[in-house]
Protein backbone atom coordinates (compact mmCIF):
# COMPACT_ATOMS: atom_id res chain seq x y z
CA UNK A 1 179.21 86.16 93.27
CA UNK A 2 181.24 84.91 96.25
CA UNK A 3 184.99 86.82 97.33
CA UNK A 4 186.95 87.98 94.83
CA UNK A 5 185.56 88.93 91.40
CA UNK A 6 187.39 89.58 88.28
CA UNK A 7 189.72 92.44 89.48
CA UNK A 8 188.30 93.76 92.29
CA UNK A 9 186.57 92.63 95.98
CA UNK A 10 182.75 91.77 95.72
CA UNK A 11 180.53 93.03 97.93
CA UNK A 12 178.85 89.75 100.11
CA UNK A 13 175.93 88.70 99.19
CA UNK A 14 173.13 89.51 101.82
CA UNK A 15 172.52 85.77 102.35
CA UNK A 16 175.37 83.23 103.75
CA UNK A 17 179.10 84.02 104.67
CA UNK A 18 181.07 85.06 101.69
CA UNK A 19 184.27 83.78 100.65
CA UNK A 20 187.20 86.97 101.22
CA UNK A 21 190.39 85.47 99.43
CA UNK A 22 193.02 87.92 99.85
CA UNK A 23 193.82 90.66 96.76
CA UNK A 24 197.42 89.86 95.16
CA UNK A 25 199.53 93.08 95.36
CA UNK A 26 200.41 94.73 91.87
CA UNK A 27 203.58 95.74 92.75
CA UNK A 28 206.32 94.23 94.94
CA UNK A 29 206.61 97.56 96.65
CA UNK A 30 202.85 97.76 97.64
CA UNK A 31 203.48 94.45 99.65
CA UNK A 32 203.54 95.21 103.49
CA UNK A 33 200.33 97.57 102.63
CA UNK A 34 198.94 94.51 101.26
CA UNK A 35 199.69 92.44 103.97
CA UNK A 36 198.49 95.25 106.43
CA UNK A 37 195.24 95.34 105.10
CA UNK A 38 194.50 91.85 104.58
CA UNK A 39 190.83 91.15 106.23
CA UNK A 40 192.94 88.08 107.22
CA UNK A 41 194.96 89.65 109.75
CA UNK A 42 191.72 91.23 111.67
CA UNK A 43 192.14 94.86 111.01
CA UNK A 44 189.98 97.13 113.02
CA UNK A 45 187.50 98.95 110.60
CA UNK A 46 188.47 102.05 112.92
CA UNK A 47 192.16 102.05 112.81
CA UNK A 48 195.54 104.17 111.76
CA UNK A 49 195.72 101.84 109.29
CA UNK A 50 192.46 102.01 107.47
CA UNK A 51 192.29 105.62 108.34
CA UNK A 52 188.85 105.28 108.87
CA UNK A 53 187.63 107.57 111.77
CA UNK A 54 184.72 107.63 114.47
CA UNK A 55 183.53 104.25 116.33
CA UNK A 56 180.75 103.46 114.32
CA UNK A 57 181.63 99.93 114.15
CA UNK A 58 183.80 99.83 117.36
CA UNK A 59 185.79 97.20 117.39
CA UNK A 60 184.73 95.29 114.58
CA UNK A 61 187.63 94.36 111.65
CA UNK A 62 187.51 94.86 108.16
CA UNK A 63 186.18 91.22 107.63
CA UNK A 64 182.99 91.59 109.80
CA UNK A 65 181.64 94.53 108.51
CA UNK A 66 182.64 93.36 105.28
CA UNK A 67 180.17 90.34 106.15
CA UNK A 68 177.73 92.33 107.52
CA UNK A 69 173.89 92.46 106.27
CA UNK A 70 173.31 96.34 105.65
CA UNK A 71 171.17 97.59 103.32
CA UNK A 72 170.57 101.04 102.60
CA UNK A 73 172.45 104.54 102.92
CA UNK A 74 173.04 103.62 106.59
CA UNK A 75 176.76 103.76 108.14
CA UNK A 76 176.73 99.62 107.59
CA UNK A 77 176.19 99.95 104.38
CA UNK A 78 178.66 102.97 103.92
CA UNK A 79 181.33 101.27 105.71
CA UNK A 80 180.96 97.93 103.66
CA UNK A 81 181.65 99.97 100.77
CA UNK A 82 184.33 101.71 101.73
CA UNK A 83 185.68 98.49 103.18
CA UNK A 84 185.87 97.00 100.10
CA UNK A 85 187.23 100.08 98.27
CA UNK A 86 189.62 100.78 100.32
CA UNK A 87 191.14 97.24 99.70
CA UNK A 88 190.76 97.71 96.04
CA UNK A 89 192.44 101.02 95.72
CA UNK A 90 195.36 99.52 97.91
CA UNK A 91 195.78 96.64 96.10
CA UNK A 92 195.79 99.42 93.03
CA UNK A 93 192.62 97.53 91.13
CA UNK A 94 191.17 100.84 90.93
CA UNK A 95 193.86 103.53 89.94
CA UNK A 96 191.44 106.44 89.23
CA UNK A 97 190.28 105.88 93.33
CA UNK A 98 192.73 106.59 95.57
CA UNK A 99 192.99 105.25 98.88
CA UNK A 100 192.86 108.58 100.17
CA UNK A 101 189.90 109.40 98.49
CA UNK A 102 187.86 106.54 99.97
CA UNK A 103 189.28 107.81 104.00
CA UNK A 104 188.01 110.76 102.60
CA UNK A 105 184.42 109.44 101.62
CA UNK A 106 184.00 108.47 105.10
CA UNK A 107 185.51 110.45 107.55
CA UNK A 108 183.95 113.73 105.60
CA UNK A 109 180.39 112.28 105.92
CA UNK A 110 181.13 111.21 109.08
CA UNK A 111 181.77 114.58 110.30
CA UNK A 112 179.68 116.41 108.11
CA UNK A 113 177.19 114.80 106.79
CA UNK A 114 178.44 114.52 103.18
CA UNK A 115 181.53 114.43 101.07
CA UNK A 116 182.65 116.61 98.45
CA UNK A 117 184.04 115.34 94.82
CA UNK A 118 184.68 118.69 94.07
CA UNK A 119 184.05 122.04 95.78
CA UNK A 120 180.16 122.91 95.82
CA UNK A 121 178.83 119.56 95.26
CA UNK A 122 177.45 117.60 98.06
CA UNK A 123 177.35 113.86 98.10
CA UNK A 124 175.26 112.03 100.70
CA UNK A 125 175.51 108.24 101.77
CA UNK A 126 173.40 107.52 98.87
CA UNK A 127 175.66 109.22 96.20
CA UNK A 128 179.08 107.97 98.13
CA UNK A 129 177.67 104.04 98.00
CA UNK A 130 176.12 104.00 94.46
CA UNK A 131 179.87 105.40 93.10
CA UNK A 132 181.65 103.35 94.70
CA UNK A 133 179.19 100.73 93.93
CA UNK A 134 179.86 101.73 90.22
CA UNK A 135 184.06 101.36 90.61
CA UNK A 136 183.17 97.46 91.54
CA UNK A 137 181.99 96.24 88.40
């Protein structure tokens, strides 16, 4: 399925350009975050306002590596997930993921090689991706 889906942001398909319409706010007051986000408005993957950190995608925006054709537990594919959960939690489709949460996914594997849900367990790209695989359906 094509752009948005039900409540939250597909993933793109791995053949052909997907469709990214732009998530309605909940709330009035979420608005300018919204609107900040928006893969409309060409927001750098790596940027104060994603929070996303590193230069694994240097100056690509939200939208391309949204679009992009990753596969795996790779960065790509890491970074379309997050992508796309980043725009759900801020758009509040996804209440019991937290924007800060999904910075957190990233930037903590990022830097060290995993991220942890809670203290002593270790998630790797793998485990990151197929969760936040399982918050899009």
């Amino acid at each position: 399925m094509h752009g948005h889906a039900g409540e939250h942001w597909a993933l793109p398909e791995p053949v052909g350009v997907p469709d990214f319409g732009v998530a309605e706010p909940v709330s009035r007051g979420r608005t300018e975050l919204i609107d900040a986000m928006t893969v409309r408005q060409g927001t750098l993957f790596h940027s104060p306002t994603t929070g996303f950190q590193g230069t694994v995608f240097g100056s690509h925006t939200m939208l391309d590596v949204l679009k992009q054709r990753a596969g795996g537990a790779g960065y790509g594919t890491l970074g379309m997930y997050c992508a796309a959960a980043l725009l759900n939690a801020a758009s509040g489709r996804t209440p019991f993921l937290s924007e800060a949460a999904v910075r957190q996914m990233w930037n903590d594997n990022l830097s060290l090689g995993y991220y942890e849900p809670t203290p002593g367990i270790r998630w790797d790209a793998t485990q990151i991706i197929a969760y936040l695989r399982s918050t899009m359906h």
